[in-house]
PDB file of N, CA and C in Angstrom:
ATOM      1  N   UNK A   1      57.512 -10.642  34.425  1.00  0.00           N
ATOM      2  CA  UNK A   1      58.417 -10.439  33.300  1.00  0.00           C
ATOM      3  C   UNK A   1      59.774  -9.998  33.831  1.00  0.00           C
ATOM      4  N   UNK A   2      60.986 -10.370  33.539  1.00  0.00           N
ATOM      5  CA  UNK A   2      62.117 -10.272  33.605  1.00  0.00           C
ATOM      6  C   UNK A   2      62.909  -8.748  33.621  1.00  0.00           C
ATOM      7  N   UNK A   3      63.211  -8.459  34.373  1.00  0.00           N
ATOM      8  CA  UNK A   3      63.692  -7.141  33.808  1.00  0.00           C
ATOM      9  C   UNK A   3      65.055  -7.074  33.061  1.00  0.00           C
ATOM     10  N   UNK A   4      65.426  -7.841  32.666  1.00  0.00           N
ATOM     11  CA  UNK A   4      66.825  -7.761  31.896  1.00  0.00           C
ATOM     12  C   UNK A   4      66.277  -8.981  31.176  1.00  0.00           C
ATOM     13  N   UNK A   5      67.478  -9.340  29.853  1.00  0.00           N
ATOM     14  CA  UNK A   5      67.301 -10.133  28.936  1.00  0.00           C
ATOM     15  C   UNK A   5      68.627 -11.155  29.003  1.00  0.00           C
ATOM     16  N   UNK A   6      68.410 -12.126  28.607  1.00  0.00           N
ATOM     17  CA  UNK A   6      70.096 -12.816  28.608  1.00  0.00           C
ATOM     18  C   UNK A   6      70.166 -12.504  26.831  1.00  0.00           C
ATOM     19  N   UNK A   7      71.655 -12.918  26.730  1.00  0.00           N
ATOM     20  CA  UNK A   7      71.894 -12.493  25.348  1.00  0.00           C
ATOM     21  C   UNK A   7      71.303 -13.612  24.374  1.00  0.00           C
ATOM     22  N   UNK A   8      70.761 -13.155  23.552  1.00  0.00           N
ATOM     23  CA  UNK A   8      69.825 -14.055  22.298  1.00  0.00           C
ATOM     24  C   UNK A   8      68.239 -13.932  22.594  1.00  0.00           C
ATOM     25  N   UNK A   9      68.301 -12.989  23.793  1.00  0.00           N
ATOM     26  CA  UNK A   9      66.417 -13.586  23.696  1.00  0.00           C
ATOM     27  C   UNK A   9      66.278 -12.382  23.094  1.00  0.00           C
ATOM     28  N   UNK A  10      64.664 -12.085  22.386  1.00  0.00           N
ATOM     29  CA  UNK A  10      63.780 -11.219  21.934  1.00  0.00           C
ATOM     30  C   UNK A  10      63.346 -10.230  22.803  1.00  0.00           C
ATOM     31  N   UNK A  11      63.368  -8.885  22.139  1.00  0.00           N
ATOM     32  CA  UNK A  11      62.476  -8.285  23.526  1.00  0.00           C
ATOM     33  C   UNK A  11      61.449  -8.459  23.545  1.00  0.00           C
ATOM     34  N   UNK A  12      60.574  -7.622  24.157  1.00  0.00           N
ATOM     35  CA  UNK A  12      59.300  -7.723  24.383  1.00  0.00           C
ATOM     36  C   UNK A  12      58.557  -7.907  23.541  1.00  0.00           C
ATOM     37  N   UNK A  13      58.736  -7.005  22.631  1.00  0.00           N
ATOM     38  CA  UNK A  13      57.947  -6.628  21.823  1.00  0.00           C
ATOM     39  C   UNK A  13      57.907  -7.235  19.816  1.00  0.00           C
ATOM     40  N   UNK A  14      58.806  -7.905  20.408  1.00  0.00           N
ATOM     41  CA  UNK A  14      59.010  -8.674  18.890  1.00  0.00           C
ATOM     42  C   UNK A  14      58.126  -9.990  19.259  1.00  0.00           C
ATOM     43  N   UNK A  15      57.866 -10.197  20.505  1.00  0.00           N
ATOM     44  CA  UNK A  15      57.463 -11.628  20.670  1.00  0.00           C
ATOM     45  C   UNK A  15      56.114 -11.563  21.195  1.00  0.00           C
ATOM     46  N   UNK A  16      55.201 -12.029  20.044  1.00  0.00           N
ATOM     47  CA  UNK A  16      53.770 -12.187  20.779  1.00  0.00           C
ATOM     48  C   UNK A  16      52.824 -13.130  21.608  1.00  0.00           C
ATOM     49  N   UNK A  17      53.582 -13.689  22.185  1.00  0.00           N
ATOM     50  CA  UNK A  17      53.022 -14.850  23.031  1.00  0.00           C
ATOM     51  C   UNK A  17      53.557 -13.913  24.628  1.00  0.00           C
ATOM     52  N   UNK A  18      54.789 -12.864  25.123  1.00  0.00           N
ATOM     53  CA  UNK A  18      55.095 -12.159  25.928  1.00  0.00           C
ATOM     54  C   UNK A  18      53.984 -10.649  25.518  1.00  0.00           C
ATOM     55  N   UNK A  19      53.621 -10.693  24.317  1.00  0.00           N
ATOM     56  CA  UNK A  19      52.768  -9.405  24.592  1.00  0.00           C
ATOM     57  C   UNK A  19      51.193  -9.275  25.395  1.00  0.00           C
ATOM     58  N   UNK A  20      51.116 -11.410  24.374  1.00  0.00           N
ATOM     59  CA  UNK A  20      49.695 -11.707  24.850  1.00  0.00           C
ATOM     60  C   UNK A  20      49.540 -11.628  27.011  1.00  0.00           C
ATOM     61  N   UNK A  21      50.669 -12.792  27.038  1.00  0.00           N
ATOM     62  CA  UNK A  21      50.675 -12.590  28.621  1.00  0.00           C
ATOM     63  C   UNK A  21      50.560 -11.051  29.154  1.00  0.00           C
ATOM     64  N   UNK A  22      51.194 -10.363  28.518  1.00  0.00           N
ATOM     65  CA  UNK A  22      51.001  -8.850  29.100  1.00  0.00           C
ATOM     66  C   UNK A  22      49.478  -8.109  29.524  1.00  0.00           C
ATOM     67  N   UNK A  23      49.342  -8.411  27.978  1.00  0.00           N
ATOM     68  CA  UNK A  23      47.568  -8.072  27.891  1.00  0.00           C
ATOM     69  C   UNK A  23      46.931  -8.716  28.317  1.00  0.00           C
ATOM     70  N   UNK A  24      46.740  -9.797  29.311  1.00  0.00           N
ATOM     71  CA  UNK A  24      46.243 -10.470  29.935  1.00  0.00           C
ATOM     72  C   UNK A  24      46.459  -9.912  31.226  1.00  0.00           C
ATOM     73  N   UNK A  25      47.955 -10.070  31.490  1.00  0.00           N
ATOM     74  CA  UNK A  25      48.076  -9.575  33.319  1.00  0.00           C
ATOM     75  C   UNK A  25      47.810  -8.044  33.371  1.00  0.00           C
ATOM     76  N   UNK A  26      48.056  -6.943  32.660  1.00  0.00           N
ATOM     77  CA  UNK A  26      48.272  -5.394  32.717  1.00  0.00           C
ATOM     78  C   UNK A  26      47.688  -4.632  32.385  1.00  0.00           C
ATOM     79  N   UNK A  27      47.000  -5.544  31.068  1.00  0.00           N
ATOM     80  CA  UNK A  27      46.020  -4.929  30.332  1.00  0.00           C
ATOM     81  C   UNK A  27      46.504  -3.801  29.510  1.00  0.00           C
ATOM     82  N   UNK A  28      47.784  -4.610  28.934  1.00  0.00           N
ATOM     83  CA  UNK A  28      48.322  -3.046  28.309  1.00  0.00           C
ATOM     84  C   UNK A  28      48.311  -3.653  26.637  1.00  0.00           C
ATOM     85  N   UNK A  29      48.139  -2.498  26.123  1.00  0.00           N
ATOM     86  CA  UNK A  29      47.734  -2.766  24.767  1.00  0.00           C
ATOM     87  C   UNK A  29      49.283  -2.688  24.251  1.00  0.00           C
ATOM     88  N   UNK A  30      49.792  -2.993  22.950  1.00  0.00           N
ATOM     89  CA  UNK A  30      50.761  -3.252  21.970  1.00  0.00           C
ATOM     90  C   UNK A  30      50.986  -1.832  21.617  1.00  0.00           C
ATOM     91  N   UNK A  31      51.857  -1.038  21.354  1.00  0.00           N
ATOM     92  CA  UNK A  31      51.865   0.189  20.007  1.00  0.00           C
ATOM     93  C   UNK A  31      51.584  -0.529  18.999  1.00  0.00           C
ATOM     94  N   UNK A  32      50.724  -0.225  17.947  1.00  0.00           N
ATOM     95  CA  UNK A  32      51.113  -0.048  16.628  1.00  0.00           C
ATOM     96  C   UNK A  32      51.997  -0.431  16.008  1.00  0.00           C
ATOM     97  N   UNK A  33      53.038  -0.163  16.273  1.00  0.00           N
ATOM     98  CA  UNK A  33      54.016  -0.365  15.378  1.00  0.00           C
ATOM     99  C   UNK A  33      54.934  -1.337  15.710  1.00  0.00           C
ATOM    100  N   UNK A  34      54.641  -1.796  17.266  1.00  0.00           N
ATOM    101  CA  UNK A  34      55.114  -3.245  17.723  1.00  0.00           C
ATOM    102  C   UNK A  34      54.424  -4.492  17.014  1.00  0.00           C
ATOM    103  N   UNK A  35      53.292  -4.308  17.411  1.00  0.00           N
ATOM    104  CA  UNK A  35      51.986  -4.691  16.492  1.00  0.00           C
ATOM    105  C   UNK A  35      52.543  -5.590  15.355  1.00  0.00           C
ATOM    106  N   UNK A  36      52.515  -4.287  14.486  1.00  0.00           N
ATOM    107  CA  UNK A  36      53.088  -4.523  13.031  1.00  0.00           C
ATOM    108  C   UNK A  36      54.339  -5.413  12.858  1.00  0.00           C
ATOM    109  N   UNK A  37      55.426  -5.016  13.645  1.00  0.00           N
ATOM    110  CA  UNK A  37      56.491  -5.773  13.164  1.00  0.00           C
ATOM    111  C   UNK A  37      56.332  -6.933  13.544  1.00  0.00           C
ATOM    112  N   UNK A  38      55.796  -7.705  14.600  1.00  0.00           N
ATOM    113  CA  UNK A  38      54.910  -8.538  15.443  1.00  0.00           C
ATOM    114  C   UNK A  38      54.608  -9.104  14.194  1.00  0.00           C
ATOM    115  N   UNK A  39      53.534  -8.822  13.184  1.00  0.00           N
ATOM    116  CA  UNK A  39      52.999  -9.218  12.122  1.00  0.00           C
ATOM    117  C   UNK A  39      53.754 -10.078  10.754  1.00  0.00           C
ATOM    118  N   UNK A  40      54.953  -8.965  10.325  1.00  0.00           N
ATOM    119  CA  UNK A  40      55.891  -9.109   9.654  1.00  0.00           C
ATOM    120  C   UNK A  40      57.210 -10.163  10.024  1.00  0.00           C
ATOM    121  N   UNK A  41      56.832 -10.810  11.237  1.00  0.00           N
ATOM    122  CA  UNK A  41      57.888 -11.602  11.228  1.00  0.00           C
ATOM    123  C   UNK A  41      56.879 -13.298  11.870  1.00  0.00           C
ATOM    124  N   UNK A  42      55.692 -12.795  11.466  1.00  0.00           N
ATOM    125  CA  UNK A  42      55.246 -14.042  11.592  1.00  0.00           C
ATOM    126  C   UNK A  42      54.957 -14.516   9.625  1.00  0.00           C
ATOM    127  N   UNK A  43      54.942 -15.659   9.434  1.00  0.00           N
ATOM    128  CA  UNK A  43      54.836 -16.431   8.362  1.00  0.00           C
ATOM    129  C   UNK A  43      53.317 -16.743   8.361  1.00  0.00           C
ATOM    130  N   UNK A  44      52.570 -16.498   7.005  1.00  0.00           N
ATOM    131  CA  UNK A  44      51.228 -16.606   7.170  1.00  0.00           C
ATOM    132  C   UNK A  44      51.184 -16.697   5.208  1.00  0.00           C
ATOM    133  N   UNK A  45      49.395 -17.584   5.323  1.00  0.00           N
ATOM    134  CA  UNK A  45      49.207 -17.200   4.024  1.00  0.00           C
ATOM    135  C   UNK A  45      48.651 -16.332   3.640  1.00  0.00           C
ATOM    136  N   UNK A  46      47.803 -16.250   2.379  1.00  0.00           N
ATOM    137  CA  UNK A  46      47.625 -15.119   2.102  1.00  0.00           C
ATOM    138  C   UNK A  46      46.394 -14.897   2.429  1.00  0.00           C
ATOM    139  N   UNK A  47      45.246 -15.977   2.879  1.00  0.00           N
ATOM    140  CA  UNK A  47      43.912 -15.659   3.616  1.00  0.00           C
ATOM    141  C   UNK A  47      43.801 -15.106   4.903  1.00  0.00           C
ATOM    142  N   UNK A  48      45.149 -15.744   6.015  1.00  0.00           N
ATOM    143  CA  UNK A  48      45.008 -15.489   7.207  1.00  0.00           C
ATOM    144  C   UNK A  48      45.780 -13.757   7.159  1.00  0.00           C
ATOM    145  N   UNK A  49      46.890 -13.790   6.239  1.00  0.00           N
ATOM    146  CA  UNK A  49      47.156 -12.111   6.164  1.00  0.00           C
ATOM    147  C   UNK A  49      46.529 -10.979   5.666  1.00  0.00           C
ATOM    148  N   UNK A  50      45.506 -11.556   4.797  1.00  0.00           N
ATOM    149  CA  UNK A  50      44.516 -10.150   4.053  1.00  0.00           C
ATOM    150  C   UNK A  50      43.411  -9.947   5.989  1.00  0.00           C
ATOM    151  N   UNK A  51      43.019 -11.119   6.180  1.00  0.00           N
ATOM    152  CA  UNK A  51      42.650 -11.345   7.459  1.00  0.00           C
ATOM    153  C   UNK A  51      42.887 -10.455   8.427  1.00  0.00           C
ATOM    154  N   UNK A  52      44.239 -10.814   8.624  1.00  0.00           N
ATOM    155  CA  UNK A  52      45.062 -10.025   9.852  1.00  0.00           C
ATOM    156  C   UNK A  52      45.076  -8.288   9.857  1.00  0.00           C
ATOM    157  N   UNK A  53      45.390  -8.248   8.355  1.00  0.00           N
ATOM    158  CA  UNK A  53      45.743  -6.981   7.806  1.00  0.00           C
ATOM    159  C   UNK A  53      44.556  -5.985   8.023  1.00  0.00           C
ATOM    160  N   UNK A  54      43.102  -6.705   7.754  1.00  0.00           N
ATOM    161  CA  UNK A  54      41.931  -6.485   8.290  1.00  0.00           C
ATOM    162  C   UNK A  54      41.762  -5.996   9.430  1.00  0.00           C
ATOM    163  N   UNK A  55      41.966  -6.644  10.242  1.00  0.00           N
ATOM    164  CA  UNK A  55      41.800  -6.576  11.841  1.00  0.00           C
ATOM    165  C   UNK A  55      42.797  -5.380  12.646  1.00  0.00           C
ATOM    166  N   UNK A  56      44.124  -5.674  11.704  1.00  0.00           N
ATOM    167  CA  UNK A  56      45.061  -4.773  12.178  1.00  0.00           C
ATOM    168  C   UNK A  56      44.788  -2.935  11.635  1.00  0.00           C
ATOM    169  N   UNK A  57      44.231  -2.691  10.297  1.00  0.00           N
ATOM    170  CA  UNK A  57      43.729  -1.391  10.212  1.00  0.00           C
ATOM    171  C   UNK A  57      42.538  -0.800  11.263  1.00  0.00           C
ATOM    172  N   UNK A  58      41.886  -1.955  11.196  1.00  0.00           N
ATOM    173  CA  UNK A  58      40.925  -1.905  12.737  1.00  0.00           C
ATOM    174  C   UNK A  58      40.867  -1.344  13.788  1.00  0.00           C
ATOM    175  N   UNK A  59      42.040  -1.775  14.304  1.00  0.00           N
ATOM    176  CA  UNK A  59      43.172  -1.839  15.914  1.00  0.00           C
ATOM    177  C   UNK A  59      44.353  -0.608  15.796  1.00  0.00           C
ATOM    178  N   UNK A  60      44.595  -0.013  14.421  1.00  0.00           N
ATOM    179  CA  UNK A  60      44.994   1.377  14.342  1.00  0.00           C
ATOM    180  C   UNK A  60      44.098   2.133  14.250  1.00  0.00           C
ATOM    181  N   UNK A  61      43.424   2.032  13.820  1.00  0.00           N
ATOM    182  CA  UNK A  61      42.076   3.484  13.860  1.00  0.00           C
ATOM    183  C   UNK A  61      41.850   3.715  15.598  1.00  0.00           C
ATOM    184  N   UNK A  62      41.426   2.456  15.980  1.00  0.00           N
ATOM    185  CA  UNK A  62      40.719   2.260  17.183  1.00  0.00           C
ATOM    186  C   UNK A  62      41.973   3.376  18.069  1.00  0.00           C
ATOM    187  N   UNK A  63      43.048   2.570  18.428  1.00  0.00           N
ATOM    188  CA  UNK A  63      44.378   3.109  19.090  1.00  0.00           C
ATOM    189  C   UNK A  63      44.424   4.123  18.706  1.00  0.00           C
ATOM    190  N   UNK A  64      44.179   4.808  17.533  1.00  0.00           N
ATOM    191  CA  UNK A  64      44.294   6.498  17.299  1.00  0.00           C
ATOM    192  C   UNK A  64      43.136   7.202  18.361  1.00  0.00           C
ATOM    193  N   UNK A  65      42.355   6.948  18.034  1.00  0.00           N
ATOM    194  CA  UNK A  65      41.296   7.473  18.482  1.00  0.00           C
ATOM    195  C   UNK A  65      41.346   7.450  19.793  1.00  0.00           C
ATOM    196  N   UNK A  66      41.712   5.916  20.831  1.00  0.00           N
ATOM    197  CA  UNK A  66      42.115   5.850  22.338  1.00  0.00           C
ATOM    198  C   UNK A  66      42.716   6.686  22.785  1.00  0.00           C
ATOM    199  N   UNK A  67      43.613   7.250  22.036  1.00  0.00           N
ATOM    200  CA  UNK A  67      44.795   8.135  22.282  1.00  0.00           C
ATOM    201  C   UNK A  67      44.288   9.399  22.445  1.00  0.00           C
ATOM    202  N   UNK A  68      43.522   9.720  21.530  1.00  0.00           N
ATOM    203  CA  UNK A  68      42.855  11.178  21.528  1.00  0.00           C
ATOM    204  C   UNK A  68      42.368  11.225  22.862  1.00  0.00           C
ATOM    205  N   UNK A  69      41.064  10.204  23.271  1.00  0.00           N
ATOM    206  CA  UNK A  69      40.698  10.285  24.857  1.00  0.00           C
ATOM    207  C   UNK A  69      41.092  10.340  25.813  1.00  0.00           C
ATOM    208  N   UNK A  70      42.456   9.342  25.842  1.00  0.00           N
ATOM    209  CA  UNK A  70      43.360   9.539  27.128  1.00  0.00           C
ATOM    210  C   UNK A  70      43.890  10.946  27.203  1.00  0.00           C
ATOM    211  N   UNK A  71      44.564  11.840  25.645  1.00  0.00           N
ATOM    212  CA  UNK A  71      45.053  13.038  25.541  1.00  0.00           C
ATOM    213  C   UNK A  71      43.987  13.861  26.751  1.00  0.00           C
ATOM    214  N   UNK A  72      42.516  13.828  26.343  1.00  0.00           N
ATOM    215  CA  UNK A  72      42.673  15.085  26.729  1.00  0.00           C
ATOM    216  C   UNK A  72      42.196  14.972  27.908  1.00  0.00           C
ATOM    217  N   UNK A  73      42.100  13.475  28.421  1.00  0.00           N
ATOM    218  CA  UNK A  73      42.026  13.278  29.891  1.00  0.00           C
ATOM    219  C   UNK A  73      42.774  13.390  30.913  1.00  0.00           C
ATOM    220  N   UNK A  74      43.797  13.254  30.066  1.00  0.00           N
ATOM    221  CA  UNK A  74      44.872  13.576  30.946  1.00  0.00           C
ATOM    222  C   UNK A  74      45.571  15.192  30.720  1.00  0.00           C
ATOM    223  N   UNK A  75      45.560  15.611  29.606  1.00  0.00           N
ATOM    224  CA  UNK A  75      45.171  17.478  29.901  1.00  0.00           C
ATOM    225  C   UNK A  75      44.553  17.915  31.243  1.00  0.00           C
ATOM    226  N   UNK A  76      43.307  17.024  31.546  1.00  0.00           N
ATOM    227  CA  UNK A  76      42.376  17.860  32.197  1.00  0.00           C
ATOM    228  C   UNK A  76      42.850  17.171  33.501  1.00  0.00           C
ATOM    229  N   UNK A  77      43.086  15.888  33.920  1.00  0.00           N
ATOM    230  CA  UNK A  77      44.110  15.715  35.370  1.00  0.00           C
ATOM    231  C   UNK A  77      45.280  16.366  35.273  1.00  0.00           C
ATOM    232  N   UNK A  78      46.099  17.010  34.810  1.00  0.00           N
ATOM    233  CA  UNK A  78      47.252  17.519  34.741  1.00  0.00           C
ATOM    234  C   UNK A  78      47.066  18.978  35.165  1.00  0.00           C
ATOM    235  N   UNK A  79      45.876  19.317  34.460  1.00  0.00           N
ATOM    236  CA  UNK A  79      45.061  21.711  35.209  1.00  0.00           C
ATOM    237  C   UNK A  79      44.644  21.006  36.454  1.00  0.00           C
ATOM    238  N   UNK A  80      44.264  19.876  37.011  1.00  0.00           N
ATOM    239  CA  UNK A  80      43.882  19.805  38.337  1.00  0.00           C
ATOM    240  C   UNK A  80      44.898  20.200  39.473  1.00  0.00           C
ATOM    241  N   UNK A  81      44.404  20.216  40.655  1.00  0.00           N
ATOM    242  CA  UNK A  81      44.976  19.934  41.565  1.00  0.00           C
ATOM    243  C   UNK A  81      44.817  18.643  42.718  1.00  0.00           C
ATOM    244  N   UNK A  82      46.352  18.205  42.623  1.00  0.00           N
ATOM    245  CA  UNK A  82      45.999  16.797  43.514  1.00  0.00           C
ATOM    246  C   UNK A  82      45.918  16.809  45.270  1.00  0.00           C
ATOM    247  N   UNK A  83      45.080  15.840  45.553  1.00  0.00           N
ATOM    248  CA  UNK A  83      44.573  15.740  46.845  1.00  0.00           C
ATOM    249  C   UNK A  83      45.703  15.623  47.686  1.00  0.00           C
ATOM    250  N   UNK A  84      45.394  16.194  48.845  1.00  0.00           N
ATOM    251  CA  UNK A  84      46.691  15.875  49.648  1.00  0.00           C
ATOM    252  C   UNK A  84      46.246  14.836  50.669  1.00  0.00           C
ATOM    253  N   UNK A  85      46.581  14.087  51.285  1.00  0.00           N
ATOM    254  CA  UNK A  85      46.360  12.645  52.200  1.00  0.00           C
ATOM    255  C   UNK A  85      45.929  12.881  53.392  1.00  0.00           C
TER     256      UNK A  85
END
């Protein structure tokens, strides 16, 4: 991925065909709220959006909850102490 943009392109995160590649190579998940706008600027009817909308309350619960685990996993690497080489 590019580290700069030329003028007119999308960033990252508006464009989901650059998020999919992401989550493929990095394995990094979307925020939420990229997600969403992600959603809102795609054109859909109203089966595939009650659909989506489905899947997407889904994928916020889930991401809340991820978050909680990483929190306090990383609390507990952070009271550690790191190895020296």
């Amino acid at each position: 991925m590019p580290l700069f943009f030329r003028w007119g392109e999308s960033m990252y995160h508006y464009d989901a065909r650059i998020a999919l590649d992401e989550l493929q190579e990095d394995a990094l998940l979307p925020h939420p709220v990229k997600l969403r706008d992600m959603i809102l600027r795609t054109q859909l009817g109203p089966q595939d959006a009650q659909a989506l909308n489905h899947d997407f309350q889904d994928y916020l619960t889930r991401f809340g909850e991820l978050q909680k685990v990483a929190h306090g996993i990383l609390e507990k690497l952070a009271a550690g102490h790191r190895k020296t080489a």
